[in-house]
N, C-alpha and C. Protein backbone atom coordinates (compact mmCIF):
# COMPACT_ATOMS: atom_id res chain seq x y z
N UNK A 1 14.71 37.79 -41.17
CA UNK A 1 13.51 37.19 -40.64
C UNK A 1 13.88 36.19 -39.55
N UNK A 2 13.38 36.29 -38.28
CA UNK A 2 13.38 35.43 -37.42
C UNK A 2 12.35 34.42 -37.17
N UNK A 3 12.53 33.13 -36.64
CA UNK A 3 11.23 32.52 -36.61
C UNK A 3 11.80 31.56 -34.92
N UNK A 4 10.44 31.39 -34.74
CA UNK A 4 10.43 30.88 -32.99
C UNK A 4 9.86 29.72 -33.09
N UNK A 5 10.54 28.53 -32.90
CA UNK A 5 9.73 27.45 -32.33
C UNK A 5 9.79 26.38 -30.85
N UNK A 6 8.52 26.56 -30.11
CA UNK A 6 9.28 26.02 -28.94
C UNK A 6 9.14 24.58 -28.79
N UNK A 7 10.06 23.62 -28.21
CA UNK A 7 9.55 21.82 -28.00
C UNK A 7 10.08 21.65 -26.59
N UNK A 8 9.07 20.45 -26.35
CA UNK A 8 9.66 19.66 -25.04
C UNK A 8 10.92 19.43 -24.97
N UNK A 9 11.77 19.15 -23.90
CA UNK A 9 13.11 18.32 -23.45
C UNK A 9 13.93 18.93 -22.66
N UNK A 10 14.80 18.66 -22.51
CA UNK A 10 15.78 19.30 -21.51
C UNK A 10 17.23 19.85 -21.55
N UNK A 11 17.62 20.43 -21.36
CA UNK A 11 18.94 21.20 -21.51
C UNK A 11 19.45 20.31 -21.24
N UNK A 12 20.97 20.55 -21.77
CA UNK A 12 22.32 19.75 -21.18
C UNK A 12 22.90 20.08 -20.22
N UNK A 13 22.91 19.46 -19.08
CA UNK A 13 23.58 19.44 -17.51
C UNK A 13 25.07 20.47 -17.99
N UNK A 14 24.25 21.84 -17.34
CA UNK A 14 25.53 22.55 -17.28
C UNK A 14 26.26 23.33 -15.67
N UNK A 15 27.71 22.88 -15.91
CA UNK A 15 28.54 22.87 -13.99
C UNK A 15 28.22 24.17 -14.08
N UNK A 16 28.37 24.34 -12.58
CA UNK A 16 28.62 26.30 -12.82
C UNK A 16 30.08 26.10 -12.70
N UNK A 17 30.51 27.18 -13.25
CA UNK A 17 31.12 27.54 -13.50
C UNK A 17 32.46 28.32 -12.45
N UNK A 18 33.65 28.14 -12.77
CA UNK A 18 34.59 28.32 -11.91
C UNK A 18 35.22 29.70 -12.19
N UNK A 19 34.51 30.78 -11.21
CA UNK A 19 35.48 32.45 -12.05
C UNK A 19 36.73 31.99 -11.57
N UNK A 20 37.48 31.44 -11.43
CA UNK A 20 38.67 31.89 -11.28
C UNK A 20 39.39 31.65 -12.36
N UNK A 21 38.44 30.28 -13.62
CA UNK A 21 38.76 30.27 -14.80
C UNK A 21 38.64 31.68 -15.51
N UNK A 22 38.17 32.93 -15.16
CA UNK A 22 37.49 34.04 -15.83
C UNK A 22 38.48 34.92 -16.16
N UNK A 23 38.77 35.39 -16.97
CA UNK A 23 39.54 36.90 -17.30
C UNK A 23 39.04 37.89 -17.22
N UNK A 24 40.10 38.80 -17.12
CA UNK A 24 39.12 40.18 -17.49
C UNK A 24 38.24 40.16 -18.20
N UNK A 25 37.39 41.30 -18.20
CA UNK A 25 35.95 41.65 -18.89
C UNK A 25 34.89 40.69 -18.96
N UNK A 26 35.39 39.41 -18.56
CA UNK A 26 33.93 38.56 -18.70
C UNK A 26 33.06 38.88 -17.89
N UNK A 27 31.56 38.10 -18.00
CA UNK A 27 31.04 38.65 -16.99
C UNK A 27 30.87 37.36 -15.92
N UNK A 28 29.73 37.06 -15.28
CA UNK A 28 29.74 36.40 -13.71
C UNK A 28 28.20 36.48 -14.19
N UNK A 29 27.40 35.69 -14.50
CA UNK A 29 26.39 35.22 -14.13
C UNK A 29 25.60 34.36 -13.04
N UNK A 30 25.41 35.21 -11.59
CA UNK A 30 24.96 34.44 -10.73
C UNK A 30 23.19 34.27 -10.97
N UNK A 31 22.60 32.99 -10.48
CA UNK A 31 21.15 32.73 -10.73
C UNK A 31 20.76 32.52 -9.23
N UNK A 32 20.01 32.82 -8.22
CA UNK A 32 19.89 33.31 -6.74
C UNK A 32 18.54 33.04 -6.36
N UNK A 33 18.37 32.03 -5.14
CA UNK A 33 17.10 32.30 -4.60
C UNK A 33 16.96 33.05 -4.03
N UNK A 34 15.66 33.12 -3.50
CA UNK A 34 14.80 34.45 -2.63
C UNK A 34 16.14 35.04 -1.81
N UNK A 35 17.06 33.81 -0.90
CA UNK A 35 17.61 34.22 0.61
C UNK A 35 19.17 34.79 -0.31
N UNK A 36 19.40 34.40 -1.47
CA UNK A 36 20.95 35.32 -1.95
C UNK A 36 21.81 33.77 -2.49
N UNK A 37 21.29 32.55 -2.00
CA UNK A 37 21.86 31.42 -2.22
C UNK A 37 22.21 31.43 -3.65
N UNK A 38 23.14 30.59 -3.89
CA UNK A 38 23.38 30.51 -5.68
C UNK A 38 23.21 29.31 -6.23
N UNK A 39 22.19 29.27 -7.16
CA UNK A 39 21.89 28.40 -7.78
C UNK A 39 22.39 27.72 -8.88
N UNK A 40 22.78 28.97 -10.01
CA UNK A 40 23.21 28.25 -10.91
C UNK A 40 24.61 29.83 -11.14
N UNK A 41 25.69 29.15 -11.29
CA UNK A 41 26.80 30.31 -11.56
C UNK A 41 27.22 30.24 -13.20
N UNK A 42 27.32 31.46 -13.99
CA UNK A 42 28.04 30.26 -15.79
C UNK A 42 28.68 31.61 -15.73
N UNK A 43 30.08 31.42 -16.98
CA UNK A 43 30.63 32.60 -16.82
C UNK A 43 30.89 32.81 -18.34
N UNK A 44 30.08 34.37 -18.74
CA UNK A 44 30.22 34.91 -20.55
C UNK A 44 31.17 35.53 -21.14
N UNK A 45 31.66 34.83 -22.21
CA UNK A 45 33.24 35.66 -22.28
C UNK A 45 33.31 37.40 -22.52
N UNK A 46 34.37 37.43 -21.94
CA UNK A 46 34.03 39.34 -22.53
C UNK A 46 32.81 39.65 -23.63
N UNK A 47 31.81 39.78 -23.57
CA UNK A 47 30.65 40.15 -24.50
C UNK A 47 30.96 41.97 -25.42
N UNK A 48 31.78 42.11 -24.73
CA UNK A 48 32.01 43.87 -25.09
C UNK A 48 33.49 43.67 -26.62
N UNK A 49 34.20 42.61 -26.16
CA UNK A 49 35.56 42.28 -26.69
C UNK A 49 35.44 40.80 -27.35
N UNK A 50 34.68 40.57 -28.30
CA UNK A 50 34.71 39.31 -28.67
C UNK A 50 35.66 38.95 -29.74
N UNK A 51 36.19 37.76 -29.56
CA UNK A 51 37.33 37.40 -30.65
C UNK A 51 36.35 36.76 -31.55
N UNK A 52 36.85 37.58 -33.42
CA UNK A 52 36.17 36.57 -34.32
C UNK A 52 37.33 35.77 -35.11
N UNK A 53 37.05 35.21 -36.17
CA UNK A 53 37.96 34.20 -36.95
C UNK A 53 37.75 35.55 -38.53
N UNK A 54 38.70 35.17 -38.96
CA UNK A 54 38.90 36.29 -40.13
C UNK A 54 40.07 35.61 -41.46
N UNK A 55 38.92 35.49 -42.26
CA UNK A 55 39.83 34.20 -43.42
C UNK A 55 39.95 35.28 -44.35
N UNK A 56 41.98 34.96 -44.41
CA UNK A 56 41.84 36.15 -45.79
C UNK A 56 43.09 35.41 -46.55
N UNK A 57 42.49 34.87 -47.78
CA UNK A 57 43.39 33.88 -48.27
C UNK A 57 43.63 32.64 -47.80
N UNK A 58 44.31 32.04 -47.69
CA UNK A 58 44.44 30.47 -46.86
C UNK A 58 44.84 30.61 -45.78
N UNK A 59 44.99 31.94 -45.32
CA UNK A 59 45.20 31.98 -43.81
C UNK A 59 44.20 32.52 -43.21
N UNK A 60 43.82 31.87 -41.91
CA UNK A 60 42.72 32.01 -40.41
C UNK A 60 43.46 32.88 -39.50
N UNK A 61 43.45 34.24 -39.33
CA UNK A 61 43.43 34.61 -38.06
C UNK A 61 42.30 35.11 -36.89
N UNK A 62 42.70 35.04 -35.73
CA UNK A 62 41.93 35.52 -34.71
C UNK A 62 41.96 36.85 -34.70
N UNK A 63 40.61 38.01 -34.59
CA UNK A 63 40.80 39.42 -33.96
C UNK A 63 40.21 40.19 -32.79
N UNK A 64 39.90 40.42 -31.99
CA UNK A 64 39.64 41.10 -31.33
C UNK A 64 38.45 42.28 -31.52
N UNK A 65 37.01 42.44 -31.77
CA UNK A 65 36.65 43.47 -31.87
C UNK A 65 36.27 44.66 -30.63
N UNK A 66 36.33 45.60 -30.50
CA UNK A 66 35.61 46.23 -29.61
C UNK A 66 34.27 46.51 -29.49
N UNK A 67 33.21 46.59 -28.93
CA UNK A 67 32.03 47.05 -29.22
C UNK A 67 31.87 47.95 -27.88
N UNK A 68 30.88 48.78 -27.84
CA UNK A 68 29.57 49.74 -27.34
C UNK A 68 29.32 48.82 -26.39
N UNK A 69 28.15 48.29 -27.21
CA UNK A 69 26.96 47.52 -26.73
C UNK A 69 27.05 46.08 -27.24
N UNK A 70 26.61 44.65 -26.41
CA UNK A 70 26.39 43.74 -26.96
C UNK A 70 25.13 43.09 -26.18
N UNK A 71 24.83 42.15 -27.05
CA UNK A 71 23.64 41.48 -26.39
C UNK A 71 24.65 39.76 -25.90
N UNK A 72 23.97 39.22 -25.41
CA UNK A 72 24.12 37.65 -25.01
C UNK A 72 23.13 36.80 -24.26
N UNK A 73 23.28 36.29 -24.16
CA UNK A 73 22.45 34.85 -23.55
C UNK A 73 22.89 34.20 -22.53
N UNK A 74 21.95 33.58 -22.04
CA UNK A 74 22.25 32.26 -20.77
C UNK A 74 21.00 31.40 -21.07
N UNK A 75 21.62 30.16 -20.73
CA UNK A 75 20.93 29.06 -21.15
C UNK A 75 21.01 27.91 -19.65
N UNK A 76 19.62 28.12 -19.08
CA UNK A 76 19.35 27.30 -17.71
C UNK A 76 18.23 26.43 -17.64
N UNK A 77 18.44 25.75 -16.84
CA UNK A 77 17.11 25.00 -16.85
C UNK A 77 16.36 25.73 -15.59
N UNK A 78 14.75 26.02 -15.90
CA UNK A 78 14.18 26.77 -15.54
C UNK A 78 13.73 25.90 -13.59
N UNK A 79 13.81 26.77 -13.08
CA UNK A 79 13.54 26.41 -11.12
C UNK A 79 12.64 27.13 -10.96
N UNK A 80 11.52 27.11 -9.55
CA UNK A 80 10.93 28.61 -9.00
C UNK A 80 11.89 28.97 -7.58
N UNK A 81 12.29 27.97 -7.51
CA UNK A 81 13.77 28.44 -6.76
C UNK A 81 14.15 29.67 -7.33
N UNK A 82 14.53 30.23 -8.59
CA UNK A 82 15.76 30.64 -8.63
C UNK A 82 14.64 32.16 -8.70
N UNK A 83 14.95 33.10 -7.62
CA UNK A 83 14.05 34.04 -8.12
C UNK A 83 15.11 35.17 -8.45
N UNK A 84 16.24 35.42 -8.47
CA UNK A 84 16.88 36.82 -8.90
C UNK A 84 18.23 36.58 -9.88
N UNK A 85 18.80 37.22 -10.34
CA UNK A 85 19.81 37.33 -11.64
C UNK A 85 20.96 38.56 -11.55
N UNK A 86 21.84 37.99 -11.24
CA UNK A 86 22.86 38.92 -11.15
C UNK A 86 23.90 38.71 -11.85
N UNK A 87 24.34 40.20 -12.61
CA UNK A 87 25.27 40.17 -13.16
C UNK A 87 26.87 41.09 -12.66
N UNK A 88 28.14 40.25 -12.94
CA UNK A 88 29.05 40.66 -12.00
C UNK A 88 30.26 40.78 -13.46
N UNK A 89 30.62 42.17 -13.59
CA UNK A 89 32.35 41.57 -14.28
C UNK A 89 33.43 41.60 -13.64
N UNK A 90 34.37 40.62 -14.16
CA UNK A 90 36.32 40.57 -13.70
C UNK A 90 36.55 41.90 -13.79
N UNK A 91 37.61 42.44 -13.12
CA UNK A 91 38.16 43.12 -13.25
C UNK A 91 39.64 43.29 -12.42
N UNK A 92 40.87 43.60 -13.14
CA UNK A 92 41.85 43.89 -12.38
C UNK A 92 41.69 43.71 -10.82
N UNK A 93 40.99 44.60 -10.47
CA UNK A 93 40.59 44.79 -9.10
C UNK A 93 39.57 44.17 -8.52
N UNK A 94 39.06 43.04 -8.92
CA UNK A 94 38.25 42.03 -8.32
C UNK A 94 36.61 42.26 -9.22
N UNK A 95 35.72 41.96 -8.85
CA UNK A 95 34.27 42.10 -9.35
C UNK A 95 33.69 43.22 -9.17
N UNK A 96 33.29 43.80 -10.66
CA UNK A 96 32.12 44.91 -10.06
C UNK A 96 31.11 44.17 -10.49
N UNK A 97 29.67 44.57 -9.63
CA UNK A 97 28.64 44.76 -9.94
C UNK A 97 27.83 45.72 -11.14
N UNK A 98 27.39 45.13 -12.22
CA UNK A 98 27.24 45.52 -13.09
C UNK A 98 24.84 45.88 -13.17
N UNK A 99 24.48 44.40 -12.68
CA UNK A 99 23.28 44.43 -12.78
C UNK A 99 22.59 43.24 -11.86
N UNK A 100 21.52 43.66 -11.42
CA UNK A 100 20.80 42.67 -9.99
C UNK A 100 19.16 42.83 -10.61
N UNK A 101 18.51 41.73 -10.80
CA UNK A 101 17.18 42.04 -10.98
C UNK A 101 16.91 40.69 -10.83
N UNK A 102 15.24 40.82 -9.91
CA UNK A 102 14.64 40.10 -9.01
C UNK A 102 13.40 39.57 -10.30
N UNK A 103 13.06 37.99 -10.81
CA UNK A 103 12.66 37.75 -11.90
C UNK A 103 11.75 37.42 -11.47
């Protein structure tokens, strides 16, 4: 069961973000006005390859899963500036373009 509640206030002042901190598979969240300018940049860790924590006995290790499909999030403070959303991943060979849509 999910439940929704919405309140006043404001997000926490978030930098954009520096890809060059980025590894492979993450992705590149650019946030874009009308003219292509960038508004807000954040960068999602591999969403396809997420590391979980895995307690077995008194020991914690890290693993690696693979997935298909994943979902994720971004969390901005809302502009009418920002009218389009692009999504970009790392790769070996520099950025592909993954997804562009005009909000």
């Amino acid at each position: 069961m999910q439940e929704k509640k919405i309140t006043a206030g404001k997000l926490k002042s978030i930098p954009n973000s520096d890809e060059s901190n980025g590894q492979n598979g993450d992705f590149i969240v650019s946030l874009t006005n009308a003219n292509g300018k960038e508004i807000i940049k954040q960068i999602v860790e591999d969403p396809l390859n997420p590391s979980r924590e895995v307690y077995d006995k008194d020991v914690v290790s890290r693993n690696k899963i693979s997935l298909q499909n994943a979902e994720f999030s971004v969390r901005y403070s809302h502009s009418n500036e920002i009218q389009m959303v692009k999504i970009e991943k790392i790769s070996e060979t520099g950025k592909q373009l993954l997804f562009t849509q005009k909000l």
